[in-house]
PDB file of N, CA and C in Angstrom:
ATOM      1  N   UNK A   1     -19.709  49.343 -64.504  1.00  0.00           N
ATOM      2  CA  UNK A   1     -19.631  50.643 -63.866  1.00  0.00           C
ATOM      3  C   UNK A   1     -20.862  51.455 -64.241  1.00  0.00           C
ATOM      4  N   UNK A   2     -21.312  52.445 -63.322  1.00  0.00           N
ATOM      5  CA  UNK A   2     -22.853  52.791 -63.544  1.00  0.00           C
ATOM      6  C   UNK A   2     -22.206  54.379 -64.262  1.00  0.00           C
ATOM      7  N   UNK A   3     -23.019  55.193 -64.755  1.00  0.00           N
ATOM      8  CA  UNK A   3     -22.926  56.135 -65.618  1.00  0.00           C
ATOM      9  C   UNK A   3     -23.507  57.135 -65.048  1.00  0.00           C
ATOM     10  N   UNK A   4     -24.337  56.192 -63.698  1.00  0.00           N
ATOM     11  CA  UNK A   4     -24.704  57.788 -62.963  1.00  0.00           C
ATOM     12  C   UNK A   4     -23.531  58.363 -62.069  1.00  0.00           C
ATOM     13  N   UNK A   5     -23.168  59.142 -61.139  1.00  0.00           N
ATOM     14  CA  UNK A   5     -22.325  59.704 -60.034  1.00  0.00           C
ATOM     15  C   UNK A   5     -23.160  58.703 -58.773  1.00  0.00           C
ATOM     16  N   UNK A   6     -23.125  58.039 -58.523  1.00  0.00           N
ATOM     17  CA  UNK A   6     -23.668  57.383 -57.198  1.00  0.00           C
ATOM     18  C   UNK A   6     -22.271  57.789 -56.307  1.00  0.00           C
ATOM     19  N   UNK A   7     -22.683  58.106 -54.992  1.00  0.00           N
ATOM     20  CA  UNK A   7     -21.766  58.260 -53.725  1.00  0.00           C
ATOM     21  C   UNK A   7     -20.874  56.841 -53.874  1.00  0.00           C
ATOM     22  N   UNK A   8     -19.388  56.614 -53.338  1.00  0.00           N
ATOM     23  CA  UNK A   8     -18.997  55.292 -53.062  1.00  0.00           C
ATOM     24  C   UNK A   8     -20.167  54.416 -51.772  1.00  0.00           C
ATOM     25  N   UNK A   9     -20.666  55.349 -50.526  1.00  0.00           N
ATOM     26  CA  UNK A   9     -21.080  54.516 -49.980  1.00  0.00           C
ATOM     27  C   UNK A   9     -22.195  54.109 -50.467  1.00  0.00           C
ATOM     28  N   UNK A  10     -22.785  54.354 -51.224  1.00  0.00           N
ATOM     29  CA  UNK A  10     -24.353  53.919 -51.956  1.00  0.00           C
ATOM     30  C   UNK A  10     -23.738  52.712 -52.777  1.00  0.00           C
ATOM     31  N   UNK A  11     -22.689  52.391 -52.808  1.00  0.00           N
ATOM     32  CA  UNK A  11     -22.057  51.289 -53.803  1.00  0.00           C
ATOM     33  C   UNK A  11     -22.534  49.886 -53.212  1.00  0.00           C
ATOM     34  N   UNK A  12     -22.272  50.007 -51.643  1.00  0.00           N
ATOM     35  CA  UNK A  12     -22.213  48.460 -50.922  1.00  0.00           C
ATOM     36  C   UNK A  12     -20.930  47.402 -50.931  1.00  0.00           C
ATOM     37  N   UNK A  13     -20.192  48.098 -51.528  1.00  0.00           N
ATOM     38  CA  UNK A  13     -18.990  47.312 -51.544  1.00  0.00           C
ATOM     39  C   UNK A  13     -18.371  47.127 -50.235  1.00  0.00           C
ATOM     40  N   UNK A  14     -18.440  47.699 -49.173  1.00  0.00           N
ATOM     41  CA  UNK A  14     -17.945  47.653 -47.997  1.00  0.00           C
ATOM     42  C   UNK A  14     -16.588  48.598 -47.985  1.00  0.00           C
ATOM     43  N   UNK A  15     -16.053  49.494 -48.563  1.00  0.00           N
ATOM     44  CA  UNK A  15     -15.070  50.245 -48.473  1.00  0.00           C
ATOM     45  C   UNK A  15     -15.773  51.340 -47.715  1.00  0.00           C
ATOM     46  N   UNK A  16     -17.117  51.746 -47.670  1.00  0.00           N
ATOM     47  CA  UNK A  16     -17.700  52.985 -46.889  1.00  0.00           C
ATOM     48  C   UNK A  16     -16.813  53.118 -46.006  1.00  0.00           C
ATOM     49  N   UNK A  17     -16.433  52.236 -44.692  1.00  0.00           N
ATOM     50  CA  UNK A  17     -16.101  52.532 -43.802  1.00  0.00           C
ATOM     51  C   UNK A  17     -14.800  53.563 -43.552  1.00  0.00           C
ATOM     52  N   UNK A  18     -14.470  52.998 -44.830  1.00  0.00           N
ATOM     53  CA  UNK A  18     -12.845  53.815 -45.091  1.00  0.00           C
ATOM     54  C   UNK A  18     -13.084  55.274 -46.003  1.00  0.00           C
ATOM     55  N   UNK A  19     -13.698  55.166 -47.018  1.00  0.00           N
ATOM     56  CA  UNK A  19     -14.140  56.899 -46.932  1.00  0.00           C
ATOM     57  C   UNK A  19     -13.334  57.892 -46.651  1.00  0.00           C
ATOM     58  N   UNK A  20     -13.666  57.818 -45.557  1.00  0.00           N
ATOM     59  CA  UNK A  20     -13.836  59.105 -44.690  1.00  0.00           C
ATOM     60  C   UNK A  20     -12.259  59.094 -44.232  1.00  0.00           C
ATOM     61  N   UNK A  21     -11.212  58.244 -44.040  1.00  0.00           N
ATOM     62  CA  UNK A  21     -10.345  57.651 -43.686  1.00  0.00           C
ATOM     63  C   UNK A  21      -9.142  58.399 -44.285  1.00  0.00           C
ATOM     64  N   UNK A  22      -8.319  59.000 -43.510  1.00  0.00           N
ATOM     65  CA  UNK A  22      -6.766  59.591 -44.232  1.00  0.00           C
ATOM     66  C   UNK A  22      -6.496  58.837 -45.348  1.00  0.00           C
ATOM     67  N   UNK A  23      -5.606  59.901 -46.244  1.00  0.00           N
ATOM     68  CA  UNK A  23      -5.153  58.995 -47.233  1.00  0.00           C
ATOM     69  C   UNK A  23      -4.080  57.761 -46.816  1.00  0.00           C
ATOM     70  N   UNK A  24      -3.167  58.035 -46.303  1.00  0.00           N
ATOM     71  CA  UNK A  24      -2.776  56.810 -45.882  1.00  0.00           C
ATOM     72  C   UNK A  24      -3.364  55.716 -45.376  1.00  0.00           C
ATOM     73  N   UNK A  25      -4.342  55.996 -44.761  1.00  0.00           N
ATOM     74  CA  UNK A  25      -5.192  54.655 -43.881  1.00  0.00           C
ATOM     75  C   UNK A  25      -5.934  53.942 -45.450  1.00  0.00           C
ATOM     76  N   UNK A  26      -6.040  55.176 -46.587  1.00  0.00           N
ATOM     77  CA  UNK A  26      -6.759  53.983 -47.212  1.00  0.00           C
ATOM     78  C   UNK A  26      -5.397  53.652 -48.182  1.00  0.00           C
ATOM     79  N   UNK A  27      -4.548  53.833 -48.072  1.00  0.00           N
ATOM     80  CA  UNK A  27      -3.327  53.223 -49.184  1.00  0.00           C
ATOM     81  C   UNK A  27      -2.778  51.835 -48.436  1.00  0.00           C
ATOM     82  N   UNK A  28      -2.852  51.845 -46.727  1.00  0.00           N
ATOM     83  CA  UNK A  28      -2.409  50.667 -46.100  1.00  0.00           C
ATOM     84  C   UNK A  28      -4.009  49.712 -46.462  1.00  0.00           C
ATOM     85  N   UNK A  29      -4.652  50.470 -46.424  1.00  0.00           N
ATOM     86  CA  UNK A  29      -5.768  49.024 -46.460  1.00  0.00           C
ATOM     87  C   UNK A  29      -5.984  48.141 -48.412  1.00  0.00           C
ATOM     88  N   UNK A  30      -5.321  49.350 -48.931  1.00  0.00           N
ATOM     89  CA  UNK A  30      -5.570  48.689 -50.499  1.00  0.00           C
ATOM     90  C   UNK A  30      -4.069  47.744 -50.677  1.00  0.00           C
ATOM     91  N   UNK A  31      -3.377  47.741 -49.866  1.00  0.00           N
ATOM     92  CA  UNK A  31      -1.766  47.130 -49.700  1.00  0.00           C
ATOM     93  C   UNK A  31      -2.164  46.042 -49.017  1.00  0.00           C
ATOM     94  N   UNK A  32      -3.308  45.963 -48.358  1.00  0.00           N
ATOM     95  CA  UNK A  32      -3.351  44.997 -47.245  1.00  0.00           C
ATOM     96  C   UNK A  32      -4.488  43.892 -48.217  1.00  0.00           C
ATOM     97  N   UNK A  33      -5.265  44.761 -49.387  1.00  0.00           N
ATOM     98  CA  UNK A  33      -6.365  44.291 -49.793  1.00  0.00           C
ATOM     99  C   UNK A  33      -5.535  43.548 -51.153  1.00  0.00           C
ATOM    100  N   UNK A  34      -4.021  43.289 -51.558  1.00  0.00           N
ATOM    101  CA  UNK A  34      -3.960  42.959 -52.854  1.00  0.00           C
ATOM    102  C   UNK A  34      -2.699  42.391 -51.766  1.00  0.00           C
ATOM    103  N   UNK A  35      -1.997  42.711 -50.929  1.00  0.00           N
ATOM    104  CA  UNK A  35      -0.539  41.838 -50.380  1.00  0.00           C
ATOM    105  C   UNK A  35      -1.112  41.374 -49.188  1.00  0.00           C
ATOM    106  N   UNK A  36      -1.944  41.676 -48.611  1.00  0.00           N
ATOM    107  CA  UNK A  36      -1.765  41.015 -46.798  1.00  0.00           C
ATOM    108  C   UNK A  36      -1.810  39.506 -46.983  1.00  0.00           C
ATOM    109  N   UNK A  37      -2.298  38.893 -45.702  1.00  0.00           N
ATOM    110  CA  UNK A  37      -1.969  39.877 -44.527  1.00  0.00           C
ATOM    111  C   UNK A  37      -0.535  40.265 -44.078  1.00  0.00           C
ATOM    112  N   UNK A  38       0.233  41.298 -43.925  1.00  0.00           N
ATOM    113  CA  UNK A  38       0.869  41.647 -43.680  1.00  0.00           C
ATOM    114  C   UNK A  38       1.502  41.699 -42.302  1.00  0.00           C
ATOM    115  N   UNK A  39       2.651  42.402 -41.778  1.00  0.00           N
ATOM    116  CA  UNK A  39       3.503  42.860 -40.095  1.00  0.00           C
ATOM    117  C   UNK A  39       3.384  44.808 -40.383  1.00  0.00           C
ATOM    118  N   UNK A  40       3.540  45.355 -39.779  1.00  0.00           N
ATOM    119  CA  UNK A  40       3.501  46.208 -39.703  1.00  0.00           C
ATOM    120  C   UNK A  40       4.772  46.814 -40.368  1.00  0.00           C
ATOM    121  N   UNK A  41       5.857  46.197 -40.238  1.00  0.00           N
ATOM    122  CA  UNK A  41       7.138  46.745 -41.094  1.00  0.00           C
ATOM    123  C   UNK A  41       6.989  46.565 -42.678  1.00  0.00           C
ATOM    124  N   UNK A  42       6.404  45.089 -43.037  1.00  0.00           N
ATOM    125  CA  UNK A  42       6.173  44.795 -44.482  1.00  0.00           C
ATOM    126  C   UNK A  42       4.952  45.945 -45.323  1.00  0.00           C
ATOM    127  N   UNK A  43       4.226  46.230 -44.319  1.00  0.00           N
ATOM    128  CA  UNK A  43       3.437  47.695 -44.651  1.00  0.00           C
ATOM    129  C   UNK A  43       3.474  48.850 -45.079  1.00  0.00           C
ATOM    130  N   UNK A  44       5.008  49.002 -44.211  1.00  0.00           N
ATOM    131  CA  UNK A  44       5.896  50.217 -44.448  1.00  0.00           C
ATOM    132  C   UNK A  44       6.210  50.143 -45.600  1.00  0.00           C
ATOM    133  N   UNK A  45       7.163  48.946 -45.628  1.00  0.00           N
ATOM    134  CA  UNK A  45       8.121  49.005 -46.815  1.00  0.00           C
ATOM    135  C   UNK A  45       6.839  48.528 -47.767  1.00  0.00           C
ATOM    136  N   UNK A  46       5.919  48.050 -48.321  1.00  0.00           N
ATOM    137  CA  UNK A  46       5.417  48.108 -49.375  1.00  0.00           C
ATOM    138  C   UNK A  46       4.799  49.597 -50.025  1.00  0.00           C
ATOM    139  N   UNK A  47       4.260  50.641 -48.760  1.00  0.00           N
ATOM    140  CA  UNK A  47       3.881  52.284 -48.840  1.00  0.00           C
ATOM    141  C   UNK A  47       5.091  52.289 -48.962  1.00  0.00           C
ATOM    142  N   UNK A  48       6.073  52.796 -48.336  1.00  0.00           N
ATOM    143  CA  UNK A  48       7.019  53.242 -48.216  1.00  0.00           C
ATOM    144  C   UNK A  48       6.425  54.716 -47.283  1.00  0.00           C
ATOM    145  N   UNK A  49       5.607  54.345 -46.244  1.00  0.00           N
ATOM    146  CA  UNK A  49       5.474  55.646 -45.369  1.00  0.00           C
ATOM    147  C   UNK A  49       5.942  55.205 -44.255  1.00  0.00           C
ATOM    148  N   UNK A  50       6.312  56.272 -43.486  1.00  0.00           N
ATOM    149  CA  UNK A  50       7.458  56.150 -42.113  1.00  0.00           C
ATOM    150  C   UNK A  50       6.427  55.157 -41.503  1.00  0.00           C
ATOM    151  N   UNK A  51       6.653  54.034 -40.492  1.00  0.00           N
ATOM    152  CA  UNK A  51       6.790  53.482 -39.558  1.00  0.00           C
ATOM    153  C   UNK A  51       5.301  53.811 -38.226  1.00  0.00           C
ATOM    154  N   UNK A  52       5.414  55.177 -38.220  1.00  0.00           N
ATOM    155  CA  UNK A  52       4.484  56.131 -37.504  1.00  0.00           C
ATOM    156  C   UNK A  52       3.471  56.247 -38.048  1.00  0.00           C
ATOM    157  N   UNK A  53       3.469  56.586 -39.214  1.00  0.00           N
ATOM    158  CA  UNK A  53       2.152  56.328 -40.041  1.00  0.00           C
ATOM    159  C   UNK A  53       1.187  55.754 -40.487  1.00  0.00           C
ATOM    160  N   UNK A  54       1.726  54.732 -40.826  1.00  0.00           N
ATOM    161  CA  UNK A  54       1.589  53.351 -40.786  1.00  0.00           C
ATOM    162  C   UNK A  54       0.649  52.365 -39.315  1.00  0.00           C
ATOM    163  N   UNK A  55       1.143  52.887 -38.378  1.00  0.00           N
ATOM    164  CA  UNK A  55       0.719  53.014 -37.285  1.00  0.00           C
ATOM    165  C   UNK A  55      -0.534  53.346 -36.519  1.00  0.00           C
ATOM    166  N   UNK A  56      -0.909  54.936 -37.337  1.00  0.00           N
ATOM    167  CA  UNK A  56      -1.612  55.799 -36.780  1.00  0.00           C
ATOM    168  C   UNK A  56      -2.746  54.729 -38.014  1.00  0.00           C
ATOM    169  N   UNK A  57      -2.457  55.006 -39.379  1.00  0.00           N
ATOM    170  CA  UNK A  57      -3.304  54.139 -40.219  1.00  0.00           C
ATOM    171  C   UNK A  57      -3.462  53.400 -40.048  1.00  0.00           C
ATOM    172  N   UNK A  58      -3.166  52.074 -39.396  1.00  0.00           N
ATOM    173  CA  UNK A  58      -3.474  50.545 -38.629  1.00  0.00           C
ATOM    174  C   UNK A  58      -4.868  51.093 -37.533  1.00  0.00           C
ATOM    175  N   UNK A  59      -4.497  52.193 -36.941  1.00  0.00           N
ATOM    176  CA  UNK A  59      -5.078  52.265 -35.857  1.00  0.00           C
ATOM    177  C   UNK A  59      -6.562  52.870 -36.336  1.00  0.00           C
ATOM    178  N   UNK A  60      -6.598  54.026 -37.253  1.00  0.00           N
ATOM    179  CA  UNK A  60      -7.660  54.581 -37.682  1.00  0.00           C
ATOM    180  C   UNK A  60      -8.640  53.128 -38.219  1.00  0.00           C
ATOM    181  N   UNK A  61      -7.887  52.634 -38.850  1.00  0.00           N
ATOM    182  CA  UNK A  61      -8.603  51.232 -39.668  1.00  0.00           C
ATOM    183  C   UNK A  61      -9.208  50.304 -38.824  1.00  0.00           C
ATOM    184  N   UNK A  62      -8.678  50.145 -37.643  1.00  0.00           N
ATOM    185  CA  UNK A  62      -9.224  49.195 -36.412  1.00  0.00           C
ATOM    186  C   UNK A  62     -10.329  49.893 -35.788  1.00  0.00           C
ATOM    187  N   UNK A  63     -10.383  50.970 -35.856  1.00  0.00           N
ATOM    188  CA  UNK A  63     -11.061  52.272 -35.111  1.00  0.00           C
ATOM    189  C   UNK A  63     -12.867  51.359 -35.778  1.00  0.00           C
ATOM    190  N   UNK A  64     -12.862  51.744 -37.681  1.00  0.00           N
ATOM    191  CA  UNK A  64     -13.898  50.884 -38.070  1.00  0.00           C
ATOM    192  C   UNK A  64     -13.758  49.659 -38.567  1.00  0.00           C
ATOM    193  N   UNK A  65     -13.006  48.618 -38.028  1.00  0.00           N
ATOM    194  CA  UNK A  65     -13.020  47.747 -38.026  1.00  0.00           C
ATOM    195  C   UNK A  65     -13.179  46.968 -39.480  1.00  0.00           C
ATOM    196  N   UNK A  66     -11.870  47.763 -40.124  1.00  0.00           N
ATOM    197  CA  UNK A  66     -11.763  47.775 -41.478  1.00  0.00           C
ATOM    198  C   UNK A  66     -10.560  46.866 -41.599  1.00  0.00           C
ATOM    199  N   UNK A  67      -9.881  46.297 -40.482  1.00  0.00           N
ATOM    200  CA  UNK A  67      -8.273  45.461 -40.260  1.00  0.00           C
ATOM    201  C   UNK A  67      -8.906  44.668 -38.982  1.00  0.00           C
ATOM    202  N   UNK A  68      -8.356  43.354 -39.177  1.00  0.00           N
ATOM    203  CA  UNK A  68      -8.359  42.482 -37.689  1.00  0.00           C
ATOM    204  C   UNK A  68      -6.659  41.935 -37.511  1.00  0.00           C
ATOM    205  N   UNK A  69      -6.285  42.078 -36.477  1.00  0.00           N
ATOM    206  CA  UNK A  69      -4.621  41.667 -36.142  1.00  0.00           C
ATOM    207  C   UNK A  69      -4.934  40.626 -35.637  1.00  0.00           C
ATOM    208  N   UNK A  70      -3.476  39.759 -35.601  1.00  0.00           N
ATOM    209  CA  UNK A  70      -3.193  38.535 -34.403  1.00  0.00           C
ATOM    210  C   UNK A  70      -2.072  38.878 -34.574  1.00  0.00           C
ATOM    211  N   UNK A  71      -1.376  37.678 -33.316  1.00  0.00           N
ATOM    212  CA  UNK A  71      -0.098  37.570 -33.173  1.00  0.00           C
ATOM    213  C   UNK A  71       0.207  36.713 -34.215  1.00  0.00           C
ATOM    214  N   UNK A  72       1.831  36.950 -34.449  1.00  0.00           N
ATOM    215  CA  UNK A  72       2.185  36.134 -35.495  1.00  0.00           C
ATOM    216  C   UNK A  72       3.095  35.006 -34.693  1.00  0.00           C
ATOM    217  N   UNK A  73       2.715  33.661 -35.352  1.00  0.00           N
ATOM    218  CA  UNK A  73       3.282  32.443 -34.662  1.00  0.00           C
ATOM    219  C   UNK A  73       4.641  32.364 -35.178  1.00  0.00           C
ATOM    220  N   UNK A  74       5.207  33.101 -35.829  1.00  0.00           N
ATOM    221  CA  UNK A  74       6.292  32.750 -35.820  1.00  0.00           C
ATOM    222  C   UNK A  74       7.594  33.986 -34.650  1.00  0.00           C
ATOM    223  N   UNK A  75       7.003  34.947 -34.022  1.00  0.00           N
ATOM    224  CA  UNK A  75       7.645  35.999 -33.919  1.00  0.00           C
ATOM    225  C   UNK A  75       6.277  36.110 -32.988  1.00  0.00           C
ATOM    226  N   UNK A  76       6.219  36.271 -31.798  1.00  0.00           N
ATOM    227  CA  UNK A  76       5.147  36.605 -30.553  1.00  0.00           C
ATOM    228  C   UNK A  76       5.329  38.175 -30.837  1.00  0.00           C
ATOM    229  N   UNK A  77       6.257  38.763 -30.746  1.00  0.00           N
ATOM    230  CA  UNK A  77       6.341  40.307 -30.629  1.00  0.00           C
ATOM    231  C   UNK A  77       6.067  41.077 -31.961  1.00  0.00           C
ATOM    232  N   UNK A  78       5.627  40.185 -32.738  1.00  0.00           N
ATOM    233  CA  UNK A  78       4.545  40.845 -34.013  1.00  0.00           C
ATOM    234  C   UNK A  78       3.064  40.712 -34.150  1.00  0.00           C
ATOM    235  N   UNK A  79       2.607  41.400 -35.185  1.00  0.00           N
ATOM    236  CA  UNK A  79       0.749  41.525 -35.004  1.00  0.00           C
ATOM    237  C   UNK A  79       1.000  41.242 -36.600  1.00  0.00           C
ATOM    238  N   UNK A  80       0.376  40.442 -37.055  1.00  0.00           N
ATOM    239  CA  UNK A  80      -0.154  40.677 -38.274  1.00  0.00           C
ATOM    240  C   UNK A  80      -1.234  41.215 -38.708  1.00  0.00           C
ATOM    241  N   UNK A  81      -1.340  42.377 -39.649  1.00  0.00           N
ATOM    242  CA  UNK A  81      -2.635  42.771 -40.280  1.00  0.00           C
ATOM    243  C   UNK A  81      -3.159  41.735 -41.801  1.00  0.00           C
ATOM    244  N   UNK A  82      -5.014  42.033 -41.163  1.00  0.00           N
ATOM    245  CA  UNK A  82      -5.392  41.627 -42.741  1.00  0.00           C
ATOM    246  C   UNK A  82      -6.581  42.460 -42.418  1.00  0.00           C
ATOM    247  N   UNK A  83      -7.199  42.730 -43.898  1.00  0.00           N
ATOM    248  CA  UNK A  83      -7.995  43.552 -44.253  1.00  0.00           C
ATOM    249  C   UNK A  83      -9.342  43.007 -44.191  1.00  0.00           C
ATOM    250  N   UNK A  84     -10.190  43.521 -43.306  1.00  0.00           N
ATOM    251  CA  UNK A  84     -11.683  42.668 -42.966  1.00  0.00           C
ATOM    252  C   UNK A  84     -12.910  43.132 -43.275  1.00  0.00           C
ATOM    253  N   UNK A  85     -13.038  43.743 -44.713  1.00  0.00           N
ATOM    254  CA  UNK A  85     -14.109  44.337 -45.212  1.00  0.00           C
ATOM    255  C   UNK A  85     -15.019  43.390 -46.055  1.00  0.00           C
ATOM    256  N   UNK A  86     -16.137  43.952 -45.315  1.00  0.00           N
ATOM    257  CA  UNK A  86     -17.170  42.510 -46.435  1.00  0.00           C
ATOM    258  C   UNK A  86     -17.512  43.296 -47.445  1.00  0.00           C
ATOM    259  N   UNK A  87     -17.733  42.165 -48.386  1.00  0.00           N
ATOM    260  CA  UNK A  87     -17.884  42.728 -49.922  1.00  0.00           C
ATOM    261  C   UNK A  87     -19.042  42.151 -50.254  1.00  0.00           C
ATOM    262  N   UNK A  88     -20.147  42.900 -50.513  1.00  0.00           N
ATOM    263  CA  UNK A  88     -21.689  42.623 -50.880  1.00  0.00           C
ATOM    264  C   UNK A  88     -21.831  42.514 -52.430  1.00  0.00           C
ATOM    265  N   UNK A  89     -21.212  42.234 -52.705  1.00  0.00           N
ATOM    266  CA  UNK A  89     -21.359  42.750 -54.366  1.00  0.00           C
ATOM    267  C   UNK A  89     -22.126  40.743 -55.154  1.00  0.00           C
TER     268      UNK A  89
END
């Protein structure tokens, strides 16, 4: 760890994108970054934030292309999230 104050985005770790990002959008992506890939309900219940939220945070995160979904083969009418940040380090 450096001893100066460097900005996070001066880090290079690839979290910049999220930053700027509601707190929830970055609590689903650190859930997604230690449990995914995840469904959108297993998201919930690991935050424990409503359903909607969860949601809007999936969506902010796709926005910078900080999450990539698919369908899940077991269940067509699900998306699975995983967390798609490159890490330069």
């Amino acid at each position: 760890m450096s001893t100066t104050c460097e900005p996070e985005s001066d880090r290079g770790d690839g979290w910049e994108s999220v930053r700027d990002l509601p707190p929830s959008a970055k609590l689903v992506a650190k859930v997604l970054e230690y449990d995914g890939p995840l469904t959108q309900r297993e998201i919930a219940e690991a935050t424990l934030l409503p359903t909607r939220t969860v949601r809007y945070a999936l969506t902010r995160l796709e926005t910078v292309d900080a999450v990539a979904s698919r369908v899940s083969f077991t269940d067509a009418r699900k998306r699975i999230y995983s967390l798609e940040l490159s890490d330069n380090q």
